[in-house]
N, C-alpha and C. Protein backbone atom coordinates (compact mmCIF):
# COMPACT_ATOMS: atom_id res chain seq x y z
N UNK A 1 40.59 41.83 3.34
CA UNK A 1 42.03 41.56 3.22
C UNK A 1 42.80 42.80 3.66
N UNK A 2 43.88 42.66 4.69
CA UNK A 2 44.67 43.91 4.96
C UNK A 2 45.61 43.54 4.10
N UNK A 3 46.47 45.07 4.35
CA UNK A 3 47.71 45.32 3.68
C UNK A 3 49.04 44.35 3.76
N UNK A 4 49.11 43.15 4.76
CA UNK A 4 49.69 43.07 5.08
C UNK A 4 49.78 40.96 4.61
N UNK A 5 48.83 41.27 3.63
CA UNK A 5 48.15 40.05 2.71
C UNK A 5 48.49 40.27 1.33
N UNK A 6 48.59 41.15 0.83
CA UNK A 6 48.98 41.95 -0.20
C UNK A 6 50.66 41.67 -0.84
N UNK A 7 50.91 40.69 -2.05
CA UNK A 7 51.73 40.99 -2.15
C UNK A 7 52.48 41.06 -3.06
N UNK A 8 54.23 41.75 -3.43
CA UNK A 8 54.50 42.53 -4.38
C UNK A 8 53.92 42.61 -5.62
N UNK A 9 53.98 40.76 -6.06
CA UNK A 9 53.80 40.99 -8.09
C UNK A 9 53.39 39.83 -8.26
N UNK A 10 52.74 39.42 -9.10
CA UNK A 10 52.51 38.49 -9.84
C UNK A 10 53.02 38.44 -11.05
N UNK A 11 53.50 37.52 -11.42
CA UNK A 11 54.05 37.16 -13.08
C UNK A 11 53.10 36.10 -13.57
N UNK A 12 52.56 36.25 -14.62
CA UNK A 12 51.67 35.20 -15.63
C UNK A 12 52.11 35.36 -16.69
N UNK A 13 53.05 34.06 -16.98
CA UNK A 13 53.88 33.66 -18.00
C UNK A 13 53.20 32.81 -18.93
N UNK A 14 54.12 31.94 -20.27
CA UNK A 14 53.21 31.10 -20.94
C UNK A 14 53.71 29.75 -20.87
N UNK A 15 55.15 29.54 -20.07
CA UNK A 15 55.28 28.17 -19.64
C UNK A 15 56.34 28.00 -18.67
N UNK A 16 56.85 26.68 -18.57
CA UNK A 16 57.64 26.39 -17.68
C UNK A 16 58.90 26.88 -18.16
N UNK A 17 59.75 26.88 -19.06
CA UNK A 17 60.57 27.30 -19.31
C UNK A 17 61.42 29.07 -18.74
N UNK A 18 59.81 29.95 -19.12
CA UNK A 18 60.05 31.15 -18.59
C UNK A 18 59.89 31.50 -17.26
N UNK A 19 59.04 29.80 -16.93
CA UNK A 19 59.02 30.53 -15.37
C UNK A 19 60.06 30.51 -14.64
N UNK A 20 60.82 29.22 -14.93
CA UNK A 20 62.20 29.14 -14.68
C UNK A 20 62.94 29.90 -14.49
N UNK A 21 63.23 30.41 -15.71
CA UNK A 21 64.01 31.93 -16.08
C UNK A 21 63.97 33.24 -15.38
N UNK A 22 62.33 33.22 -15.43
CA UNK A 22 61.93 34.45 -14.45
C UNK A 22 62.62 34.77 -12.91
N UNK A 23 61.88 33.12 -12.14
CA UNK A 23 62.85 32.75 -11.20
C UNK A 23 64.30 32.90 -10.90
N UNK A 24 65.05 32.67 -11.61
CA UNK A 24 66.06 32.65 -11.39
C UNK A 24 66.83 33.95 -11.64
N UNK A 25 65.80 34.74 -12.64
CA UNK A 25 66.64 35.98 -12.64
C UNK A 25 65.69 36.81 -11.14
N UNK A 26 64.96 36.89 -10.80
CA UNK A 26 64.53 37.37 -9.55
C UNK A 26 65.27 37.00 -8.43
N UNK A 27 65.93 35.69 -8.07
CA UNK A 27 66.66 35.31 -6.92
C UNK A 27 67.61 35.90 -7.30
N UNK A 28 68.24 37.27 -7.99
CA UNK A 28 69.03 37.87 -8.31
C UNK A 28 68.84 39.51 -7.90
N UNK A 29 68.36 39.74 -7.34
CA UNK A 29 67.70 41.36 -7.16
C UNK A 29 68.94 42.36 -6.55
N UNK A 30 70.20 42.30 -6.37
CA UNK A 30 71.13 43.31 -6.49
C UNK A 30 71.54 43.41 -8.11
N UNK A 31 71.05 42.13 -8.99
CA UNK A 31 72.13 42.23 -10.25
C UNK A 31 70.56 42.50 -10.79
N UNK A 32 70.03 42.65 -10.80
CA UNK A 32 68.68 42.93 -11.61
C UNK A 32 68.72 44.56 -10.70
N UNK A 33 69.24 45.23 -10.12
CA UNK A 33 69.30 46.54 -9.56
C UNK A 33 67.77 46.90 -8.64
N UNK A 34 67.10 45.61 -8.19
CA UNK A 34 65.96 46.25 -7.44
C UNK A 34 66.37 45.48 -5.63
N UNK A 35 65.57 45.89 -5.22
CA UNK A 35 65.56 45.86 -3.55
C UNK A 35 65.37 43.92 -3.60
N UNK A 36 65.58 43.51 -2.03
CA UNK A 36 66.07 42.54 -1.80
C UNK A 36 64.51 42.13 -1.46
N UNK A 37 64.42 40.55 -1.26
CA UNK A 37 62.57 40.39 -0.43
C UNK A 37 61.14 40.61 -1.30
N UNK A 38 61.41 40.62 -2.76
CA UNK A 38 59.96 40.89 -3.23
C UNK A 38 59.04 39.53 -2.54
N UNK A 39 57.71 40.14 -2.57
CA UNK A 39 57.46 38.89 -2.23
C UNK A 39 56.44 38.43 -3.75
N UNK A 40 56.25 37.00 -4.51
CA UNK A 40 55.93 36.94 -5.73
C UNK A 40 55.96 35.72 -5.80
N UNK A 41 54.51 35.80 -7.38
CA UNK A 41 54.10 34.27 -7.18
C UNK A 41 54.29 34.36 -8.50
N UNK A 42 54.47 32.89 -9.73
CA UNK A 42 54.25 32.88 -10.84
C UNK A 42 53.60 31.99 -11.54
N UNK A 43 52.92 32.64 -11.96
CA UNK A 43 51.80 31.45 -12.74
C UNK A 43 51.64 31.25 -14.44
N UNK A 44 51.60 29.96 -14.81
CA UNK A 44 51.55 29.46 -16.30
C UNK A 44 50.04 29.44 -16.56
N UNK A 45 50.09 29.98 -17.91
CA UNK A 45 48.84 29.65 -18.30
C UNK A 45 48.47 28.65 -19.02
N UNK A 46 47.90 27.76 -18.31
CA UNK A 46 47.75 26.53 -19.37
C UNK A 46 47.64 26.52 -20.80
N UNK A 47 47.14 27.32 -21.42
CA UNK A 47 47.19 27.73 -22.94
C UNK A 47 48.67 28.04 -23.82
N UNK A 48 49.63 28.42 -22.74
CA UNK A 48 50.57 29.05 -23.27
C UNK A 48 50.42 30.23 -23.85
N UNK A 49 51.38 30.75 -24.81
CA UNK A 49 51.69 31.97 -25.47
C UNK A 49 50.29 32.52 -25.88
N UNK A 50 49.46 31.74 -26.48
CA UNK A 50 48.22 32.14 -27.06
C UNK A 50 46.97 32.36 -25.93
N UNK A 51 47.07 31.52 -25.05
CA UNK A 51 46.31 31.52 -23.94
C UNK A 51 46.53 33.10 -23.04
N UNK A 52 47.85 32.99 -22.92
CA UNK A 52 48.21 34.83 -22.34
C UNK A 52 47.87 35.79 -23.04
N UNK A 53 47.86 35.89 -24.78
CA UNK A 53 47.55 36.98 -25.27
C UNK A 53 46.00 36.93 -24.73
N UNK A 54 45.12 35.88 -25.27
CA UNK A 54 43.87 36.28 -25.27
C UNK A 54 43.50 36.54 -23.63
N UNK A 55 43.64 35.63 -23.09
CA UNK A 55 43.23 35.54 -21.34
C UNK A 55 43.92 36.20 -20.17
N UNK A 56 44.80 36.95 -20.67
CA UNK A 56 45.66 37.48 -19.28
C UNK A 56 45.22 38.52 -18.80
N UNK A 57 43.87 39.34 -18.54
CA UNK A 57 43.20 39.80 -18.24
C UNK A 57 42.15 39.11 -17.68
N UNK A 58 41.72 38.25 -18.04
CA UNK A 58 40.63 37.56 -16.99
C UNK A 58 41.31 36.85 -16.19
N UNK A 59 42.47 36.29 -16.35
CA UNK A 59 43.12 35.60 -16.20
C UNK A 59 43.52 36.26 -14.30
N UNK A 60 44.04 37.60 -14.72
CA UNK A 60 44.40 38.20 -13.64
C UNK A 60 43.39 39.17 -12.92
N UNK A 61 42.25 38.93 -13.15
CA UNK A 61 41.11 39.94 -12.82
C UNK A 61 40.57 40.06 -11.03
N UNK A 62 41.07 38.28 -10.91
CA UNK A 62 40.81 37.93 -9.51
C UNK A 62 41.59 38.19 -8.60
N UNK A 63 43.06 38.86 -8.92
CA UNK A 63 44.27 38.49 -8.42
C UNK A 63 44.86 39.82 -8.28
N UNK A 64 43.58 40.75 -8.48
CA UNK A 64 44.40 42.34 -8.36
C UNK A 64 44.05 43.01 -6.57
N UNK A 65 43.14 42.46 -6.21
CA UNK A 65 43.39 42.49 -4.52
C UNK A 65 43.95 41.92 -3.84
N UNK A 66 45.05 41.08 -4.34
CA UNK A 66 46.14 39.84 -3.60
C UNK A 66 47.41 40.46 -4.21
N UNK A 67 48.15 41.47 -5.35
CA UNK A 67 49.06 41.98 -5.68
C UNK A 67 48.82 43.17 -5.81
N UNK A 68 50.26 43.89 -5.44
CA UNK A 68 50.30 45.35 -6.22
C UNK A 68 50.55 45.67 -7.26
N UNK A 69 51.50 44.51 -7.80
CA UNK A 69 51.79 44.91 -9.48
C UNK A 69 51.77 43.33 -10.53
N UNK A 70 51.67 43.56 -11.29
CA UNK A 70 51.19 42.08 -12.36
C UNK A 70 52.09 42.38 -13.60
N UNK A 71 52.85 41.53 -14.03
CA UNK A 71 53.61 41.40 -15.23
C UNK A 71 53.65 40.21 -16.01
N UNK A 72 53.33 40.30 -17.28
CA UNK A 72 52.73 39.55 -18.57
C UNK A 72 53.86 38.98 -19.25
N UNK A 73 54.26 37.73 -19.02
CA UNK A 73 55.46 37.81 -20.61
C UNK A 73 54.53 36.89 -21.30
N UNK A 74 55.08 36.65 -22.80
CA UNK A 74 54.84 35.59 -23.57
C UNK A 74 55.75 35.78 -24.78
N UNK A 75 56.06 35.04 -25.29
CA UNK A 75 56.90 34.66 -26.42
C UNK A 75 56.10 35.27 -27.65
N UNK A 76 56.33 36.39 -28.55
CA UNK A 76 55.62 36.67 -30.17
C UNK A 76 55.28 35.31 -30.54
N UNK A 77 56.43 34.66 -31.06
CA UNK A 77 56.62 33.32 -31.85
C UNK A 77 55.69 32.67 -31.07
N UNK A 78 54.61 31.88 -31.65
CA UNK A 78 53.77 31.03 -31.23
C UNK A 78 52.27 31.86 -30.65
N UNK A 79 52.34 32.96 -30.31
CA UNK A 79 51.53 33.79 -29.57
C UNK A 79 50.17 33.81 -30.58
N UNK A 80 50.14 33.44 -31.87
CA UNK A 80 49.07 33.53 -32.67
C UNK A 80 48.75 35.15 -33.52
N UNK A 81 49.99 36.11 -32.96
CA UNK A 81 50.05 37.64 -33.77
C UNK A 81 51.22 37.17 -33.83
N UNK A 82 52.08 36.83 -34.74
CA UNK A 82 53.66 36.56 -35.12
C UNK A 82 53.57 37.63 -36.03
N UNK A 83 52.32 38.37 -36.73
CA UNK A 83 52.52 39.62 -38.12
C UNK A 83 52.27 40.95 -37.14
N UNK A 84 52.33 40.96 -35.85
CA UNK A 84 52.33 41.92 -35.03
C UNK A 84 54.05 42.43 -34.57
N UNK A 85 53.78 43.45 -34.57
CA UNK A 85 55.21 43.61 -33.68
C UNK A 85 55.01 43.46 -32.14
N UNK A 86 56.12 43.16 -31.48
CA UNK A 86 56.16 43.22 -29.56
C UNK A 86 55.25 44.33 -29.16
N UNK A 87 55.32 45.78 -29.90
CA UNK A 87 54.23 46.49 -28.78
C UNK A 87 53.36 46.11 -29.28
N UNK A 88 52.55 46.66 -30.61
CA UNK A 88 51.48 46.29 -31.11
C UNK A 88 50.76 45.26 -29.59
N UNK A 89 51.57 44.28 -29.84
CA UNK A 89 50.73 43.21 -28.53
C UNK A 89 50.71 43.34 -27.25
N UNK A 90 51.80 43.99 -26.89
CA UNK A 90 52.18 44.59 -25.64
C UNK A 90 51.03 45.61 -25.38
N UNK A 91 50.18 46.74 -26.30
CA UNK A 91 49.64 47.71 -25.84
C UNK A 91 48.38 46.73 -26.16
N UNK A 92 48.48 45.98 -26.85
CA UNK A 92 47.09 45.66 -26.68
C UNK A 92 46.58 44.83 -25.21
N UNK A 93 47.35 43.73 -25.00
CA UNK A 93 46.90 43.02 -23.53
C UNK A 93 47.06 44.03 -22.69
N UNK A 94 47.95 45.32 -22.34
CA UNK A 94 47.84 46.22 -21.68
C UNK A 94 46.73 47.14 -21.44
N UNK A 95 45.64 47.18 -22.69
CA UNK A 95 44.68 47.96 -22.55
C UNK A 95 43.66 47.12 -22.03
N UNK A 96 43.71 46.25 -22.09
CA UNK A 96 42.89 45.32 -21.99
C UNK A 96 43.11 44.86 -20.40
N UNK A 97 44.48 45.23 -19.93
CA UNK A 97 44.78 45.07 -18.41
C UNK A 97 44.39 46.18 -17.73
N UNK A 98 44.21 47.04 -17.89
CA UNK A 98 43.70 48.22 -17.85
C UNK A 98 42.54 47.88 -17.38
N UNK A 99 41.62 47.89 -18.18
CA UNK A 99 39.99 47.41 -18.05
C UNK A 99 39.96 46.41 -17.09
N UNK A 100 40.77 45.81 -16.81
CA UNK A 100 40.49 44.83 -16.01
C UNK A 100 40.64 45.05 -14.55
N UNK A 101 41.14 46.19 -14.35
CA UNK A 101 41.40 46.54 -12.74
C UNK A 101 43.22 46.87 -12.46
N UNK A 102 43.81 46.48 -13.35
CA UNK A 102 45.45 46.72 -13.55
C UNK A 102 45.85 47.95 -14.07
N UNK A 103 45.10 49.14 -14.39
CA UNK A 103 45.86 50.36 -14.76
C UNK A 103 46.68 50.70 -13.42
N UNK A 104 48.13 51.42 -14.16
CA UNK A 104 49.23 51.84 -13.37
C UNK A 104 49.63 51.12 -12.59
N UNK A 105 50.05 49.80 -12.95
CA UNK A 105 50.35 49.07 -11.77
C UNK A 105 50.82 47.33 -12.49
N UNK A 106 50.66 47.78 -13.96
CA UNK A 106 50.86 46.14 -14.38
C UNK A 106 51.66 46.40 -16.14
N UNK A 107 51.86 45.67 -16.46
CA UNK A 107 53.21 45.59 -17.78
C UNK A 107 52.83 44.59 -18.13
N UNK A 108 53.32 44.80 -19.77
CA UNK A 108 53.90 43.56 -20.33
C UNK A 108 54.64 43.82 -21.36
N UNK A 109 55.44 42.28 -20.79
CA UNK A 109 56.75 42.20 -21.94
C UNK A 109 56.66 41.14 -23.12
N UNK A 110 56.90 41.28 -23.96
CA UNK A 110 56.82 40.19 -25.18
C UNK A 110 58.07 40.09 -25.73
N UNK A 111 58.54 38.61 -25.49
CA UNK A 111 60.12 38.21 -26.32
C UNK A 111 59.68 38.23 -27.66
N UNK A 112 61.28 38.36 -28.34
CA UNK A 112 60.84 38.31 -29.76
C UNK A 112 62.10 37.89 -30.41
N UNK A 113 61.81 36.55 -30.83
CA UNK A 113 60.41 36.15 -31.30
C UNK A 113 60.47 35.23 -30.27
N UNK A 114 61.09 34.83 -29.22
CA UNK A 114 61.01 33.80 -28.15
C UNK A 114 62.02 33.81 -26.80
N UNK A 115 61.43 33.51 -25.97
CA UNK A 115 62.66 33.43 -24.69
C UNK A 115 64.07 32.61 -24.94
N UNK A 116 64.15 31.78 -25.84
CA UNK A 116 65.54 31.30 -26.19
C UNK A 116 66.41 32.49 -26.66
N UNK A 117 65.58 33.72 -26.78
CA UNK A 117 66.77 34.87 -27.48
C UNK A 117 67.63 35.51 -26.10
N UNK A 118 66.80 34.52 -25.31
CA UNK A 118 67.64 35.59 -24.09
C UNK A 118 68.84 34.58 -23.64
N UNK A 119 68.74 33.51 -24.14
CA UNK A 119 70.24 32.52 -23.87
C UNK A 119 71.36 32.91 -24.76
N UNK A 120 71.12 34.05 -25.55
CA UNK A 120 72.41 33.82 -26.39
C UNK A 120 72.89 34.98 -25.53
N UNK A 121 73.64 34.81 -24.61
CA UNK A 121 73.85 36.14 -24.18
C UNK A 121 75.67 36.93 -24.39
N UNK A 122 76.79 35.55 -24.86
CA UNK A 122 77.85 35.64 -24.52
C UNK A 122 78.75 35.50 -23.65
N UNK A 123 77.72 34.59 -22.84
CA UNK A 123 78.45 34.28 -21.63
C UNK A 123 79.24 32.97 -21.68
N UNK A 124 80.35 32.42 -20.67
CA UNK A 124 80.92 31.22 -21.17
C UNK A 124 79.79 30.26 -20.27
N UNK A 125 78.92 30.84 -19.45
CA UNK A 125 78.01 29.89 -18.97
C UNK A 125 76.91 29.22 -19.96
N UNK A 126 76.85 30.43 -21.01
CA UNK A 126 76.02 29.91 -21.88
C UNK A 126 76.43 28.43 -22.57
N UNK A 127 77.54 28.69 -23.03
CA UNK A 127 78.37 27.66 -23.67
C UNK A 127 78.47 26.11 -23.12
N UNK A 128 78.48 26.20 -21.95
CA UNK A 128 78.84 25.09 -20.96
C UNK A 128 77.10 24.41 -20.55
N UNK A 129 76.32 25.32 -20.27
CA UNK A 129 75.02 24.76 -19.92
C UNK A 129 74.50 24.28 -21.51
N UNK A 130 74.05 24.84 -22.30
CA UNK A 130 73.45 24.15 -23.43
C UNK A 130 74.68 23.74 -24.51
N UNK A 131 75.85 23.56 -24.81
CA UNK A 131 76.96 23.02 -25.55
C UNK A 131 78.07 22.52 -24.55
N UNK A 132 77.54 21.82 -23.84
CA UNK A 132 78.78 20.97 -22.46
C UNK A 132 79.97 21.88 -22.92
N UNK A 133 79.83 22.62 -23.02
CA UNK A 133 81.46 23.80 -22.65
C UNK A 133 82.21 23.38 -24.44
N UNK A 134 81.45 22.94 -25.42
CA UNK A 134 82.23 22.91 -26.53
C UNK A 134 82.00 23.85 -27.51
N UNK A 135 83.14 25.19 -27.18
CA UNK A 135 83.27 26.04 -28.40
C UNK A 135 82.85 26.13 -29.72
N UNK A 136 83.38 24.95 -30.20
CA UNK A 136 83.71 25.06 -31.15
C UNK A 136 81.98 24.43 -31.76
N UNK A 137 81.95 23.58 -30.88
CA UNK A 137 80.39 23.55 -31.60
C UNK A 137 79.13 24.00 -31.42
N UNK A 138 79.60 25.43 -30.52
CA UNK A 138 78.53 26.20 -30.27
C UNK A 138 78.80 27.18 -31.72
N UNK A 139 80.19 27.48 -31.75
CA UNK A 139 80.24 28.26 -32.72
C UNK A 139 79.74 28.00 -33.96
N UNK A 140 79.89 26.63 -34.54
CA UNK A 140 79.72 26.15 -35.73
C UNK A 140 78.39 25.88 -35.77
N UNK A 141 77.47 25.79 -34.67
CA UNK A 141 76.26 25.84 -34.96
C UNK A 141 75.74 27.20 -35.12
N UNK A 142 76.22 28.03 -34.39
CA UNK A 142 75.56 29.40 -34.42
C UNK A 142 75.54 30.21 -35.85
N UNK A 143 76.95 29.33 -36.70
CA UNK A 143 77.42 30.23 -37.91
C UNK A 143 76.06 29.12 -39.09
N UNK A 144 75.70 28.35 -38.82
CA UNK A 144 74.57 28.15 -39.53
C UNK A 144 73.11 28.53 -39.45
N UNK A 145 73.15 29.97 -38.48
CA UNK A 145 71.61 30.27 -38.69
C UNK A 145 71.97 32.27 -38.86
N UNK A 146 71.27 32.44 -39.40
CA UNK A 146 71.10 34.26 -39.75
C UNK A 146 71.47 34.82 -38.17
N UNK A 147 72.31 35.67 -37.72
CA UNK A 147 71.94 36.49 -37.13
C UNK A 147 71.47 37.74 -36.80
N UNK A 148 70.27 38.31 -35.77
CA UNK A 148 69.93 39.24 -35.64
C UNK A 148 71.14 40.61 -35.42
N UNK A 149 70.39 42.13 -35.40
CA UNK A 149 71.50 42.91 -35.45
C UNK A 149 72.01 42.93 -34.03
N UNK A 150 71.14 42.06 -32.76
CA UNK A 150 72.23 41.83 -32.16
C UNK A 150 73.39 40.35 -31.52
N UNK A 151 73.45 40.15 -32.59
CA UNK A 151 74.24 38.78 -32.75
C UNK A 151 74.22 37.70 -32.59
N UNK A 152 72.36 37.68 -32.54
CA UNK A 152 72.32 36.31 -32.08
C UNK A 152 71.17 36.01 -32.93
N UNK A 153 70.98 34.05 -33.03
CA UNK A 153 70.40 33.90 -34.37
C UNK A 153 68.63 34.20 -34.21
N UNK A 154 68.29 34.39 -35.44
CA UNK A 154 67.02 34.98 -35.76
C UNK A 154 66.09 33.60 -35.27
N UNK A 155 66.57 32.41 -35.44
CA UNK A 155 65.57 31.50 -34.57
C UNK A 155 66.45 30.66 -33.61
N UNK A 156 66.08 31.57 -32.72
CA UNK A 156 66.97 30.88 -31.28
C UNK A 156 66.55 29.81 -30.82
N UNK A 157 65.41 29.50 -30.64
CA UNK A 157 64.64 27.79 -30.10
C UNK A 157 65.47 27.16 -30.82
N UNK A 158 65.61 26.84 -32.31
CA UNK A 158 66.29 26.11 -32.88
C UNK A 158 67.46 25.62 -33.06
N UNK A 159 68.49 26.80 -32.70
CA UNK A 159 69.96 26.68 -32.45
C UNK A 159 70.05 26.09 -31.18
N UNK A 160 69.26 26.35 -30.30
CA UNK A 160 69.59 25.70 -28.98
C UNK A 160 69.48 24.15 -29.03
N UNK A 161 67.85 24.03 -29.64
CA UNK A 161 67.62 22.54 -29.21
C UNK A 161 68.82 21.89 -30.36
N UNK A 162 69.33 22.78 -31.38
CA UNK A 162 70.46 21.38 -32.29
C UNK A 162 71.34 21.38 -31.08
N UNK A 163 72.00 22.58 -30.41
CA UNK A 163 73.34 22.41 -29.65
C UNK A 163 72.93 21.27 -28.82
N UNK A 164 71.77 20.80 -27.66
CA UNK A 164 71.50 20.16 -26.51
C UNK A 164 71.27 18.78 -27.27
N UNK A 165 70.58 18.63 -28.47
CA UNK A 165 70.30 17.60 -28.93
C UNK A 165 71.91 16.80 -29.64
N UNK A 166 73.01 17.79 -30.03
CA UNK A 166 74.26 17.23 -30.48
C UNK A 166 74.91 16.75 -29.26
N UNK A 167 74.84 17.46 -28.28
CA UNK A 167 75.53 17.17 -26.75
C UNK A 167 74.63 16.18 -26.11
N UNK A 168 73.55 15.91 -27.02
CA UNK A 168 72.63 14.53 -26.00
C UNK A 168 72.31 15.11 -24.86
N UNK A 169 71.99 16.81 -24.37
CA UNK A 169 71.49 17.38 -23.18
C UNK A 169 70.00 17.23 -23.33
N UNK A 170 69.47 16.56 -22.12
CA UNK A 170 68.10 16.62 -21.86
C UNK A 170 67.52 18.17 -22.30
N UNK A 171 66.60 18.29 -22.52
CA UNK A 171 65.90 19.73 -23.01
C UNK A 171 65.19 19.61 -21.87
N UNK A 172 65.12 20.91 -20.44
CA UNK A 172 64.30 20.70 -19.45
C UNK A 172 63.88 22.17 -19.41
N UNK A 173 63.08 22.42 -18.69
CA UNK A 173 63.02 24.10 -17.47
C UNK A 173 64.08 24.25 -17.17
N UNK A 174 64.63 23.17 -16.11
CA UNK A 174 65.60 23.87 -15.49
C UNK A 174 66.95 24.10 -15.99
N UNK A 175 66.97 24.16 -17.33
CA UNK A 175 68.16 24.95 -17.83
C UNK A 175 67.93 26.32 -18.23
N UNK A 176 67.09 26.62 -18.25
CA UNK A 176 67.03 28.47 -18.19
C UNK A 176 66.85 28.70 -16.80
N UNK A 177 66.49 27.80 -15.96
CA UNK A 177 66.50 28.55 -14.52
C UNK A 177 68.29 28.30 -14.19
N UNK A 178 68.51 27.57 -14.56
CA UNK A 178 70.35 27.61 -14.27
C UNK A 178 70.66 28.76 -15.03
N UNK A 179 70.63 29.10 -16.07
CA UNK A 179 71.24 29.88 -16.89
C UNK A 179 70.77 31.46 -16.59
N UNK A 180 69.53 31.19 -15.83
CA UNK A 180 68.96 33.35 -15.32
C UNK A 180 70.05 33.09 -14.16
N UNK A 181 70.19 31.90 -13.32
CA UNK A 181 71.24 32.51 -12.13
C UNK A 181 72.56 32.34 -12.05
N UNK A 182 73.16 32.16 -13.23
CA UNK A 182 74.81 32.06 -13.74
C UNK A 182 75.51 33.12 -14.62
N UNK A 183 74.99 33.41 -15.29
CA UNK A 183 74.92 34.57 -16.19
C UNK A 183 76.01 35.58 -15.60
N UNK A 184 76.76 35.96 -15.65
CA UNK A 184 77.16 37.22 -15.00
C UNK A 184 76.35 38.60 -14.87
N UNK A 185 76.60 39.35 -13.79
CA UNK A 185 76.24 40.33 -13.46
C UNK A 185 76.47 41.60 -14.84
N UNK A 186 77.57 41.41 -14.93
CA UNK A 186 78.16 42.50 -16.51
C UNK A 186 77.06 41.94 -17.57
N UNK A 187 76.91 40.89 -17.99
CA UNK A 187 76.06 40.60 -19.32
C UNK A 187 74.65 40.92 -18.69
N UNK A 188 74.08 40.76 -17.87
CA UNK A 188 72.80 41.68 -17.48
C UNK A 188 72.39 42.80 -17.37
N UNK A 189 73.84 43.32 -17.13
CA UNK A 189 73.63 44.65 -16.88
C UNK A 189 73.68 45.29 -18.06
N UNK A 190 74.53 44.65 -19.43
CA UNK A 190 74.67 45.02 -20.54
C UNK A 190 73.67 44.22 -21.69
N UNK A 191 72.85 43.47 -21.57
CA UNK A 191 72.21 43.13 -22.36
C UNK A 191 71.48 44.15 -23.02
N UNK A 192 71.40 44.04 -24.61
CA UNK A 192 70.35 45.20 -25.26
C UNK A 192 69.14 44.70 -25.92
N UNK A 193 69.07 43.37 -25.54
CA UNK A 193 67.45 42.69 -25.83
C UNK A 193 66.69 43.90 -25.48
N UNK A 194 65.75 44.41 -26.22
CA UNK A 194 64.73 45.24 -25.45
C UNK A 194 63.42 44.55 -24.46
N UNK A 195 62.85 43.23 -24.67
CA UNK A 195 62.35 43.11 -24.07
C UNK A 195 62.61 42.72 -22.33
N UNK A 196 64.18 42.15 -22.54
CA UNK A 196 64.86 42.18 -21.30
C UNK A 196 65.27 43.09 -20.59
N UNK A 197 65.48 44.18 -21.43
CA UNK A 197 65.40 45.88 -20.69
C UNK A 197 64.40 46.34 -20.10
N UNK A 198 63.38 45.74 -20.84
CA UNK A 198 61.46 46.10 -20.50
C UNK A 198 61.60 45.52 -18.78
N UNK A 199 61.44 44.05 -19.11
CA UNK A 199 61.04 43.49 -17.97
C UNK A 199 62.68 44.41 -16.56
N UNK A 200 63.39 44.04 -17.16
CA UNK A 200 64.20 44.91 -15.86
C UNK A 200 63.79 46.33 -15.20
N UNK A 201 63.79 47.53 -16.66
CA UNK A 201 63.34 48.43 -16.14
C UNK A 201 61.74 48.71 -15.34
N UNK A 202 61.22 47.41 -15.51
CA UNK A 202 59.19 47.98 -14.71
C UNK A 202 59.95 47.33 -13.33
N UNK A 203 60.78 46.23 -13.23
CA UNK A 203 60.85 45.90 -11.68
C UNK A 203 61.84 46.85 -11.16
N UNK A 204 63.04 47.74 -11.97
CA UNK A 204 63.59 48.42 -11.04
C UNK A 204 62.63 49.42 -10.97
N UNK A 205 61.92 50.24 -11.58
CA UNK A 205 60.50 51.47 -11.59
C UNK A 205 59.44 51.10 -10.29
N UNK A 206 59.40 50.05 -10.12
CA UNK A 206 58.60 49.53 -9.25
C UNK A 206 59.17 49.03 -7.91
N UNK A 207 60.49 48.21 -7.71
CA UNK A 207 61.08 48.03 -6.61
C UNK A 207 62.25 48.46 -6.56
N UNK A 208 62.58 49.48 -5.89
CA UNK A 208 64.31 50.62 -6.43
C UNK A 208 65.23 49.66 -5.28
N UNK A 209 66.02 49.80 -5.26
CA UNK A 209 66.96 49.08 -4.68
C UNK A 209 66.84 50.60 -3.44
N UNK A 210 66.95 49.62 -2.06
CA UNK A 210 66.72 50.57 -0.74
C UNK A 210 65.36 51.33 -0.48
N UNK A 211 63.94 50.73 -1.18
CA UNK A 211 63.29 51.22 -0.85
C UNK A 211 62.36 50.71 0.65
């Protein structure tokens, strides 16, 4: 295989939902601050969340002479370590990526406790894609669940599917892939999710804008 077969990243996610997401925030690469053209494939693991913790090392073992760099998400919640924290699991599939042929060259990010935490972002797109644009009953749902210290509720899957299920919105993928490419540029750039900082900062570390 030449160099010229080789390419940027692989993502091995734990479902359709994130791949969506992923997607759509990648067809974004001035507002995600990295260079234009990655070239990238993404793959689900049939297992999901639990399937990535244990397998995403064999998983990707075959696939490290076809990429230069490999990035891991999976959701805590459901992942089967929910009494772990994000690194805790993060360094562990990492060491374990390591061994596998991925040192210096591969990440992982773990939502917490799930990729629905990344829809609460404050945007009015948010509002309109999962609460057909009704305020008031995004609000009144949101004020019935705990929020985290950063303002959004401690079980996000759940607030969402009441809002889509009160609005009679189909629950699909492709509403987080609408919602990674609507979002404004300012709420991305300002989000303080850490795991959304994670995954931003390894692709700008890895693809700089003008390289």
């Amino acid at each position: 295989m030449n160099g010229l077969d080789v390419k940027d990243l692989v993502l091995l996610v734990a479902d359709a939902d994130m791949e969506q997401a992923v997607r759509g925030l990648l067809a974004r690469p001035a507002d995600l601050g990295i260079r234009a053209g990655i070239a990238f494939d993404v793959f689900r693991h049939p297992r999901r969340d639990p399937g990535v913790f244990h397998e995403a090392p064999d998983f990707l073992r075959p696939l490290q002479g076809q990429y230069r760099r490999a990035l891991v998400l999976l959701d805590r919640e459901g992942s089967g370590r929910e009494t772990w924290s994000p690194r805790q699991i993060e360094e562990d599939i990492q060491r374990r990526l390591d061994s596998a042929g991925w040192k210096d060259r591969s990440a992982v990010v773990v939502l917490d406790p799930e990729l629905e935490a990344w829809v609460f972002s404050g945007s009015p797109h948010v509002i309109r894609v999962i609460a057909d644009g009704d305020e008031t009953l995004y609000l009144r749902i949101l004020r019935k669940y705990t929020l985290s210290d950063l303002g959004k509720p401690a079980r996000p899957k759940e607030a969402m599917e009441e809002m889509l299920r009160q609005k009679r919105i189909p629950r699909s993928a492709s509403l987080y892939g609408e919602l990674a490419r609507q979002v404004p540029v300012s709420v991305l750039s300002g989000c303080r999710d850490q795991a959304f900082r994670r995954f931003r900062r390894f692709l700008q570390d890895w693809f700089p804008p003008g390289e």
